[in-house]
Structures are given as structure tokens and as C-alpha cells.
N, C-alpha and C. Protein backbone atom coordinates (compact mmCIF):
# COMPACT_ATOMS: atom_id res chain seq x y z
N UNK A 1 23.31 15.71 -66.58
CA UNK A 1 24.44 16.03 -65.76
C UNK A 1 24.05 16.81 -64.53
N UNK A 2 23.33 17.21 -64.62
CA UNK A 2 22.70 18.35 -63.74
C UNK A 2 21.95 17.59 -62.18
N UNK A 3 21.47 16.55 -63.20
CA UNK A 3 20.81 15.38 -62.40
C UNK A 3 22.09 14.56 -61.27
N UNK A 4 22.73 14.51 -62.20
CA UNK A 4 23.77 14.07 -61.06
C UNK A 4 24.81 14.23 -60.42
N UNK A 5 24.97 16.21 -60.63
CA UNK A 5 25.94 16.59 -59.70
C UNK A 5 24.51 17.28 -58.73
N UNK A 6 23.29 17.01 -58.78
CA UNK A 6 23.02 17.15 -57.70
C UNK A 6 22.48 16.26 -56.65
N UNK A 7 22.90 15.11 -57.09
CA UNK A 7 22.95 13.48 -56.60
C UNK A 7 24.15 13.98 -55.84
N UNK A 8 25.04 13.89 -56.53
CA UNK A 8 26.53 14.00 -56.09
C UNK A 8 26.62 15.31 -54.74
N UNK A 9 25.96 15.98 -54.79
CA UNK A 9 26.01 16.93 -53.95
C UNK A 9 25.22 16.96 -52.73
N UNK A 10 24.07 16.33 -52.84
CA UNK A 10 23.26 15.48 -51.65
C UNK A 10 24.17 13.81 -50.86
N UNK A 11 24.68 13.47 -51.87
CA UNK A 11 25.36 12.26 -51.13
C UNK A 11 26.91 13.20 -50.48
N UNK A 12 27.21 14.18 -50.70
CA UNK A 12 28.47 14.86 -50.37
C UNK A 12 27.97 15.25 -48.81
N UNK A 13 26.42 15.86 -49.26
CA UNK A 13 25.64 16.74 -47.99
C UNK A 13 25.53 16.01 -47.18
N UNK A 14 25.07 14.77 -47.63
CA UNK A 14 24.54 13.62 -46.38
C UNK A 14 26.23 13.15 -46.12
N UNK A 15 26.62 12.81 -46.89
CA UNK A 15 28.32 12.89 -46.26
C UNK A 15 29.13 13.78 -45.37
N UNK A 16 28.89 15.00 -45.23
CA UNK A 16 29.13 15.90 -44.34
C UNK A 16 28.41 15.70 -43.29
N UNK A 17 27.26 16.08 -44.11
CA UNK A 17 26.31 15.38 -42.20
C UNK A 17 26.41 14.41 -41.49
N UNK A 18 26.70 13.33 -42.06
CA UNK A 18 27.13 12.31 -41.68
C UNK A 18 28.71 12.78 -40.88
N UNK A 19 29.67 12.92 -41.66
CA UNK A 19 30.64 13.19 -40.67
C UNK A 19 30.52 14.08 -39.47
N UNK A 20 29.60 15.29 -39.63
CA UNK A 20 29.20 16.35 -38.54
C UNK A 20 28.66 15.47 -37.53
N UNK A 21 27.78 14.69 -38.26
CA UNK A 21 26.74 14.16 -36.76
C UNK A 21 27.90 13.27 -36.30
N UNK A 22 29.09 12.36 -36.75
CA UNK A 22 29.80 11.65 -36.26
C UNK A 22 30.46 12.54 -35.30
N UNK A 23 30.78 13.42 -35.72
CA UNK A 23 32.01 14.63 -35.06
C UNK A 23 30.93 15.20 -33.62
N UNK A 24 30.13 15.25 -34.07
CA UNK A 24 29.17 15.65 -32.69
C UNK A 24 29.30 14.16 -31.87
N UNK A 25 28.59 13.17 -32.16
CA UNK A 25 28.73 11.91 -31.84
C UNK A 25 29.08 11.61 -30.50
N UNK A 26 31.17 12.01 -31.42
CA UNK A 26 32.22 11.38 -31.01
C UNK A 26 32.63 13.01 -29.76
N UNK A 27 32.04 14.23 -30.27
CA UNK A 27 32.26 15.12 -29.33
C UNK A 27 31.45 14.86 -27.81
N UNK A 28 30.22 14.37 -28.25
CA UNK A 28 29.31 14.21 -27.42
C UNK A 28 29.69 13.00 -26.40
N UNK A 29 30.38 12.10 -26.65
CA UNK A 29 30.70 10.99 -25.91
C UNK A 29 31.89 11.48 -25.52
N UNK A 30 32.54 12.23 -26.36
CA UNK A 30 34.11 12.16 -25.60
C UNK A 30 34.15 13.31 -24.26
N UNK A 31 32.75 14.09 -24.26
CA UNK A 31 32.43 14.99 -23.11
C UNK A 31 31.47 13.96 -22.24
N UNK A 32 30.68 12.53 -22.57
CA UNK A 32 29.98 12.58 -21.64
C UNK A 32 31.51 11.41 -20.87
N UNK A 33 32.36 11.08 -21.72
CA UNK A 33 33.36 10.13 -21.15
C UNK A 33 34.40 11.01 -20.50
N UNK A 34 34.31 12.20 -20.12
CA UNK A 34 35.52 13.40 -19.76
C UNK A 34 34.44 13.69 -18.64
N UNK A 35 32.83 13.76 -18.37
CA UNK A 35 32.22 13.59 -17.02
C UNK A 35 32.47 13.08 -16.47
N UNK A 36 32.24 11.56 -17.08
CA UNK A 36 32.33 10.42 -16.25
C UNK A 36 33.42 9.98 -15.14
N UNK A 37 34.71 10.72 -16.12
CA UNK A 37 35.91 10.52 -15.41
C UNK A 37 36.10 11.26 -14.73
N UNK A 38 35.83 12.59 -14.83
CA UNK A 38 35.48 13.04 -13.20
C UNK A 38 35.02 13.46 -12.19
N UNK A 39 33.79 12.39 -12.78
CA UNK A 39 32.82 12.34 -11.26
C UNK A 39 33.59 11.28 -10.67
N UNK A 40 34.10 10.04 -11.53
CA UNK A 40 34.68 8.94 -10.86
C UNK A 40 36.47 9.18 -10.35
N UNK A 41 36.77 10.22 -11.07
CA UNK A 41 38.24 11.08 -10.16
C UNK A 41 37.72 11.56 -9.00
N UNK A 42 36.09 12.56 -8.89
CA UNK A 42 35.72 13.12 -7.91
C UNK A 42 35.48 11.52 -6.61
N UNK A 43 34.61 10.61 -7.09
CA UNK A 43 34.38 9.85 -5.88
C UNK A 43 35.69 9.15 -5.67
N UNK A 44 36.62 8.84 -6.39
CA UNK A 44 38.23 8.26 -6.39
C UNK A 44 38.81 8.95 -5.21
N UNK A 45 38.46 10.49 -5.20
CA UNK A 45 39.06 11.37 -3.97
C UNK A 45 38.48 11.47 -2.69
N UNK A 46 37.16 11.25 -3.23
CA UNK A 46 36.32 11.06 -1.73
C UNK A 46 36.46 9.71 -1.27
N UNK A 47 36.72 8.61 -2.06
CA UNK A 47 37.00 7.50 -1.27
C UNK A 47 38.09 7.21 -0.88
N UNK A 48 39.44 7.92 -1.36
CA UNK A 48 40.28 8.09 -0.44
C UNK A 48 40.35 9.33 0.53
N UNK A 49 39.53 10.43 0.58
CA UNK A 49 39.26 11.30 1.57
C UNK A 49 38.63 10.16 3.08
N UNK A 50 37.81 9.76 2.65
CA UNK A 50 36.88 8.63 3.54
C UNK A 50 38.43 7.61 3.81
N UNK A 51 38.83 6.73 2.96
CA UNK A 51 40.27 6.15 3.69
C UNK A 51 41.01 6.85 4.85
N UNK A 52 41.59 8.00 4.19
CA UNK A 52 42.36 8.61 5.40
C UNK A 52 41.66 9.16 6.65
N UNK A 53 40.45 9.65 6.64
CA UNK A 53 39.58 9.92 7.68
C UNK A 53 39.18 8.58 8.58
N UNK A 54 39.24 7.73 7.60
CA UNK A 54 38.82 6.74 8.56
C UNK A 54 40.12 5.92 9.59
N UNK A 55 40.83 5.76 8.58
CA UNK A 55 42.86 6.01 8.99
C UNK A 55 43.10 6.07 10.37
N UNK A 56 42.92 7.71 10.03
CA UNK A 56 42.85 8.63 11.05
C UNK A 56 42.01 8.43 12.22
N UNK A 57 40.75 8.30 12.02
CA UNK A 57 39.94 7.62 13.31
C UNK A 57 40.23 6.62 14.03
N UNK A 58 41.26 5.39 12.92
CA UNK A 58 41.31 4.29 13.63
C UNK A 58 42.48 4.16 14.28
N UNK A 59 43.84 5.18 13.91
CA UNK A 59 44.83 5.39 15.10
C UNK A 59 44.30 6.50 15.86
N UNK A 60 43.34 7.38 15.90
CA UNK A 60 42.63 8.05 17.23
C UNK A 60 42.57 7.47 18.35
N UNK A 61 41.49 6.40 17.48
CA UNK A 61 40.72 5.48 18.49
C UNK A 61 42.19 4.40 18.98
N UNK A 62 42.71 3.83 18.61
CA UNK A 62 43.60 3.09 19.11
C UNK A 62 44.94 3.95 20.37
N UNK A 63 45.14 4.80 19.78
CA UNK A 63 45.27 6.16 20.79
C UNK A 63 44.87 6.08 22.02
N UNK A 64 43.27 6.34 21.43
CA UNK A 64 42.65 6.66 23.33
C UNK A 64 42.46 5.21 23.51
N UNK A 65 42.56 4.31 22.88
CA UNK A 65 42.23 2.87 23.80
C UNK A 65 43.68 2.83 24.14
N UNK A 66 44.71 3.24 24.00
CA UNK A 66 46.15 2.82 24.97
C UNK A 66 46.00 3.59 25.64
N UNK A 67 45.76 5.16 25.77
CA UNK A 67 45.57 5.74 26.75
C UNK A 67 44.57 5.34 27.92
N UNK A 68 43.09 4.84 27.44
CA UNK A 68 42.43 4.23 28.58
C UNK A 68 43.31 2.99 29.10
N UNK A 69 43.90 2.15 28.26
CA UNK A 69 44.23 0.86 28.99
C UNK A 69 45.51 1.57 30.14
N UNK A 70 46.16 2.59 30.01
CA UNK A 70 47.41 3.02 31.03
C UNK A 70 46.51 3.73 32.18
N UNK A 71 45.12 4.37 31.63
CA UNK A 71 44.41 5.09 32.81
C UNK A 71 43.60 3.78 33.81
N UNK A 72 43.15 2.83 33.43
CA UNK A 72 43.08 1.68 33.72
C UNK A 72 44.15 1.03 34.91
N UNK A 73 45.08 0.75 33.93
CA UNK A 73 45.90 0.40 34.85
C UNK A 73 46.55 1.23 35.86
N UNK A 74 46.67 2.38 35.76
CA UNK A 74 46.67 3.39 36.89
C UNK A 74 45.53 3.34 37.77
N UNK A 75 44.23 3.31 37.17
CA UNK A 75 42.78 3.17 38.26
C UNK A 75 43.33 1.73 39.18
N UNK A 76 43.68 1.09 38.32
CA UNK A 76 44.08 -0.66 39.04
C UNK A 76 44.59 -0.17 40.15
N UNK A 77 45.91 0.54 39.95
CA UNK A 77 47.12 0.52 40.49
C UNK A 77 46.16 1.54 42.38
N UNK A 78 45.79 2.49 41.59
CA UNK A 78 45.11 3.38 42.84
C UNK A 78 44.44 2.38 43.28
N UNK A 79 43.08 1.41 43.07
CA UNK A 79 42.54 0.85 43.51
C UNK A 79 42.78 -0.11 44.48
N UNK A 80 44.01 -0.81 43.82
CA UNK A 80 45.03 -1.59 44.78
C UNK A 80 45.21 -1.59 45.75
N UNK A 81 46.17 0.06 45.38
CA UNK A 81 46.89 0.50 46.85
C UNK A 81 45.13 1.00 47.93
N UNK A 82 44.10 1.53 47.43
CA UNK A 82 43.16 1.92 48.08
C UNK A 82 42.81 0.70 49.16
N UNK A 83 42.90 -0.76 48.22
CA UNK A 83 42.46 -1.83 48.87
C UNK A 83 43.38 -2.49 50.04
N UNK A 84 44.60 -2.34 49.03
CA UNK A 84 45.46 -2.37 50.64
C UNK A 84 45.60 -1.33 51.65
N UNK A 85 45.56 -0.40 51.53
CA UNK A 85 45.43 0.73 52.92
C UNK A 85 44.48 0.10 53.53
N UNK A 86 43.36 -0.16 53.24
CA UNK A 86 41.90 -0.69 53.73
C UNK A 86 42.14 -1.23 54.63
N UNK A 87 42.85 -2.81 54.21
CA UNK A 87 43.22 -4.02 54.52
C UNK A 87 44.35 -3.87 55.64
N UNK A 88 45.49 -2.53 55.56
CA UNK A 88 46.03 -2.28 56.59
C UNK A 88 45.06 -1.56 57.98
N UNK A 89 44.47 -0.78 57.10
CA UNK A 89 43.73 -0.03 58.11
C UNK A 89 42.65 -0.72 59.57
N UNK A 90 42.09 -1.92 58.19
CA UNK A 90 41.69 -3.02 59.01
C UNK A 90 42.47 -3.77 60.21
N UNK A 91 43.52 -4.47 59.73
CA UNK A 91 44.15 -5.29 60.49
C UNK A 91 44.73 -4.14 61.91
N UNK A 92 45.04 -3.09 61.78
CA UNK A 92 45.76 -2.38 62.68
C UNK A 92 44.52 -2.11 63.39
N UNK A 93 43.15 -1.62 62.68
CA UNK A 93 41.91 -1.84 64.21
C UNK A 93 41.84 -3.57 64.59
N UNK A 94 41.86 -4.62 63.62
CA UNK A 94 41.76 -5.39 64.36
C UNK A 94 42.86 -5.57 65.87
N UNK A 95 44.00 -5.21 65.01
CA UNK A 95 45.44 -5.63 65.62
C UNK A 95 45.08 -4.61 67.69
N UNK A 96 44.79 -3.85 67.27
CA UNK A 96 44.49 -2.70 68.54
C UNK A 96 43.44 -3.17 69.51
N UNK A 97 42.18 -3.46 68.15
CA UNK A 97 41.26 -4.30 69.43
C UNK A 97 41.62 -5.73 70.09
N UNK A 98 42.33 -6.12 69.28
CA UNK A 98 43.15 -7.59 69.90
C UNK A 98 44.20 -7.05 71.27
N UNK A 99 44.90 -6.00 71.31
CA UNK A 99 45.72 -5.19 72.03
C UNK A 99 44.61 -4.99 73.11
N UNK A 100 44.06 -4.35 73.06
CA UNK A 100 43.13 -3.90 74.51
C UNK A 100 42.33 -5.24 74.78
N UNK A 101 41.82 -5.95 74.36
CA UNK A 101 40.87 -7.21 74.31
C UNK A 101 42.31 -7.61 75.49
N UNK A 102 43.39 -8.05 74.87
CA UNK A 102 44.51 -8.00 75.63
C UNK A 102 44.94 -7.59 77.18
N UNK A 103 44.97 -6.44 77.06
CA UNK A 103 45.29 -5.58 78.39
C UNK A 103 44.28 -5.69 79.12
N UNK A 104 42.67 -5.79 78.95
CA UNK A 104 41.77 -6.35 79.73
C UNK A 104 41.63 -7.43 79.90
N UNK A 105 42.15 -8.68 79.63
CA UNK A 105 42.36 -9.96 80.06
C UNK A 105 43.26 -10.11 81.02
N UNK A 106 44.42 -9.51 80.95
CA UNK A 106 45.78 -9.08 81.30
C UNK A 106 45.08 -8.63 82.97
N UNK A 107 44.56 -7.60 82.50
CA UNK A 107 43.95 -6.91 83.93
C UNK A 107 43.15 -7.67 84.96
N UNK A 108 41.97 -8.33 84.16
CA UNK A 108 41.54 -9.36 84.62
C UNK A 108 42.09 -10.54 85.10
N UNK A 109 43.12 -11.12 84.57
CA UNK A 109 44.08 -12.10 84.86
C UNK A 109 44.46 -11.56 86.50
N UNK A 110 45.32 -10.30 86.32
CA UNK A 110 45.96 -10.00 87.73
C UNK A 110 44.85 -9.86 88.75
N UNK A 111 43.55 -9.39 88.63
CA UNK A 111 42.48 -9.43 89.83
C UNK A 111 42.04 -10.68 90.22
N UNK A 112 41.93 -11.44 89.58
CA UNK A 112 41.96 -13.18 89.74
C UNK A 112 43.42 -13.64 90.72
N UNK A 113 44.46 -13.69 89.78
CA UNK A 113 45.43 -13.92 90.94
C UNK A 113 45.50 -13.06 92.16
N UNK A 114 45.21 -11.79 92.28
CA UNK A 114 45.14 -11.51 93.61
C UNK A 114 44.36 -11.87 94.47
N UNK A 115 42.88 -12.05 94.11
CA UNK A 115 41.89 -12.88 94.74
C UNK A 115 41.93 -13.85 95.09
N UNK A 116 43.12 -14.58 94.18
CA UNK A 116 43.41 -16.37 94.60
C UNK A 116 44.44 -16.18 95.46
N UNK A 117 45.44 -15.01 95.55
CA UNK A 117 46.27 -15.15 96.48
C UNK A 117 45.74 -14.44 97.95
N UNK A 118 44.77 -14.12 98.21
CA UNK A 118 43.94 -13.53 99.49
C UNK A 118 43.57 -14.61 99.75
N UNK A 119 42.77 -15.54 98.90
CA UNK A 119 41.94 -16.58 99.52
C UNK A 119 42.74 -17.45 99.73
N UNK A 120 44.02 -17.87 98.89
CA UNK A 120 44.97 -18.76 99.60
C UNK A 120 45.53 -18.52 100.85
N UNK A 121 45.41 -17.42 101.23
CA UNK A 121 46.43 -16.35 102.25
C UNK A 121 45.65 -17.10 103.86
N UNK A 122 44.09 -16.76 103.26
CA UNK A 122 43.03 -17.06 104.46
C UNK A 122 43.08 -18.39 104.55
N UNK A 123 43.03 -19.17 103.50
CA UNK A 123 43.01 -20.93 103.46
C UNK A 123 43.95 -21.17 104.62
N UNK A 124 45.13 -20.88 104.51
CA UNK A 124 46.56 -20.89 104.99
C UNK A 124 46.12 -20.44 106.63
N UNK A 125 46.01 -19.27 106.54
CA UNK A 125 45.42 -18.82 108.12
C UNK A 125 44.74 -19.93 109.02
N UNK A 126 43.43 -20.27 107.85
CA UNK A 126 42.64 -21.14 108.74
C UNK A 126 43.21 -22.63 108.84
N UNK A 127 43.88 -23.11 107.85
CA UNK A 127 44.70 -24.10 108.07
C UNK A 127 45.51 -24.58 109.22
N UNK A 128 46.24 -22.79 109.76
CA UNK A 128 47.13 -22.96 111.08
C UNK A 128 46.02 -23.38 112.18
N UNK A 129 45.25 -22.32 112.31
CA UNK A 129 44.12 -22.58 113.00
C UNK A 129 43.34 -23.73 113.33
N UNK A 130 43.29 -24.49 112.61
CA UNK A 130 42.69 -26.02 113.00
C UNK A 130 43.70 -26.88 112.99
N UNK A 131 45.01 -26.71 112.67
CA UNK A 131 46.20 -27.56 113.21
C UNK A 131 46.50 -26.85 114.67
N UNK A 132 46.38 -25.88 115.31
CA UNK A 132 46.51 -25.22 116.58
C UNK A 132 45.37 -26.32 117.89
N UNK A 133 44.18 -25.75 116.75
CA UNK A 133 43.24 -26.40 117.89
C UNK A 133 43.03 -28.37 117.67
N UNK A 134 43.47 -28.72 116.90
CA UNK A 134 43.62 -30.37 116.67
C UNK A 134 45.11 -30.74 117.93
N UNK A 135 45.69 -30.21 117.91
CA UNK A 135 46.75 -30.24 118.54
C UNK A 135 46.40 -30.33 120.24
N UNK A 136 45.34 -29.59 120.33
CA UNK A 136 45.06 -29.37 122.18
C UNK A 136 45.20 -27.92 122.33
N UNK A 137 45.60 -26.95 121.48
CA UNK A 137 45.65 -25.68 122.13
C UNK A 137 44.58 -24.97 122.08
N UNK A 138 44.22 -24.01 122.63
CA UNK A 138 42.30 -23.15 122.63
C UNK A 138 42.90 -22.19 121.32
N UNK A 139 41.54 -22.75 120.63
CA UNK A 139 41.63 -21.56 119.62
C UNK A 139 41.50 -20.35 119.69
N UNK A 140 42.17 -19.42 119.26
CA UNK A 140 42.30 -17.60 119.61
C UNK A 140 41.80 -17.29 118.59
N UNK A 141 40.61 -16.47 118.53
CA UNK A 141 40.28 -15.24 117.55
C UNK A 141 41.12 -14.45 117.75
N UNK A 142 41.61 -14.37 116.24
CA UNK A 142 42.41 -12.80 115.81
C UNK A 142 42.45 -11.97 115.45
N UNK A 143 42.61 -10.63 115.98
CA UNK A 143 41.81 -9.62 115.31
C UNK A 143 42.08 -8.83 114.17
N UNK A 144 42.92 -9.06 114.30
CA UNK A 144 43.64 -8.59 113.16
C UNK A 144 43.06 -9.12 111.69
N UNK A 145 43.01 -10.56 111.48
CA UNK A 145 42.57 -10.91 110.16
C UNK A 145 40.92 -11.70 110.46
N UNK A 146 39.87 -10.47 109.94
CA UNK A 146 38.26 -11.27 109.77
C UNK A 146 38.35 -12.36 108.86
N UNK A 147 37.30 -13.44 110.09
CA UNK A 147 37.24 -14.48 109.02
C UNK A 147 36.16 -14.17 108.33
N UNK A 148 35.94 -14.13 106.95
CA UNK A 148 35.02 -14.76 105.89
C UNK A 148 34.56 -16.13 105.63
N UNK A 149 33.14 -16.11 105.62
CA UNK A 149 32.68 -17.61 105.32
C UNK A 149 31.71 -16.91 104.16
């Protein structure tokens, strides 16, 4: 009997141990499965930390790209008007040098007709003049108007 309540008491022992080492086991996994979950709660938060940061960057960035596209189109808009002032600025020197180019043609024009009306003046003179003397009368130098040849 002796023999086999201490059978009975080794299979009880190894039965306890057995449940202990299970109970450790199942402690031991149910802590390395209570890590696991949150390191993977921890990266769960950092990858939505990283979502919203990135979120966030990408209406930043969409932000300053509407803001550049209005500074843009404002640079346009200055540039524009820069190009047309230019383009006025231009045409009004052209327009001015066309104006005096003008008034010295103008000027020139009237010294021409006066020159043509002197030399017509003299044509005319000498015209009378050789209808005077074709006629029979003695030709008179006049003193008044030198002839030019």
C-alpha cells in the first residue's frame, strides 16, 4: 500500500506540475500575447499617427499649391500688365518718333515748296523777259531781281 500511495502521490506531483507548468505555459503566452498586442496597439497608433501627419502634410501641401497657383496668377497678372505698359511705352516712343520724323518732313516739305515757289517766281520773271525781247523790245536788266544761272 505504501508502494502505491506513493505512486499515487508522484502521479498527483507530476499532475500538479503538470498543471503548474500548464498554468505558467498558459501565463507565459497569455503575457507574451498581452505584448504582442501592444506593441501592435503601439505601431496601430503610430500608423495612424503617420496617417494623420501625412493627412496633414497633404492638405498643407495642397494649401500652398493653391496659394502658389493665386501667387502665380497674380505674378501673371503683374507680368501682363508689366508687358503691356512696355508695349504702351513702346508704341508712344514709337508713336512720338513717328510725330517728329513728321514735323521734319512737314518742315522739309515747306522749304521745298518755298524753293519751288522762288524758282517758279524767277522762271516766270525770265519768261516775261524773253517774251519782251522776242517781241522787238530791248531787253532791260532789272535791278531789283538778280538773275541766277
Amino acid at each position: 500500500m505504501r508502494e502505491r500511495e506513493r505512486i499515487r502521490r508522484e502521479i498527483a506531483l507530476k499532475r500538479e506540475t503538470r498543471i503548474e507548468s500548464n498554468k505558467t505555459l498558459k501565463n507565459l503566452i497569455n503575457n507574451e500575447t498581452k505584448n504582442r498586442l501592444a506593441e501592435s496597439e503601439k505601431l496601430i497608433q503610430a500608423e495612424k499617427s503617420n496617417r494623420y501627419l501625412i493627412n496633414q502634410k497633404r492638405l498643407e501641401d495642397k494649401k500652398n499649391a493653391s496659394t502658389l497657383k493665386i501667387s502665380m496668377r497674380n505674378m501673371n497678372n503683374e507680368q501682363n500688365r508689366f508687358i503691356y505698359l512696355k508695349k504702351l511705352k513702346d508704341a508712344q516712343k514709337d508713336s512720338f518718333q513717328n510725330y517728329s520724323s513728321m514735323q521734319c518732313f512737314e518742315k522739309k516739305e515747306k522749304e521745298m515748296i518755298e524753293k519751288l515757289r522762288s524758282t517758279m517766281a524767277e522762271v516766270t520773271k525770265i519768261q516775261n523777259r524773253v517774251k519782251k525781247f522776242e517781241s522787238g523790245k530791248s531787253l532791260e536788266v532789272d535791278s531789283k531781281a538778280p538773275m541766277n544761272q
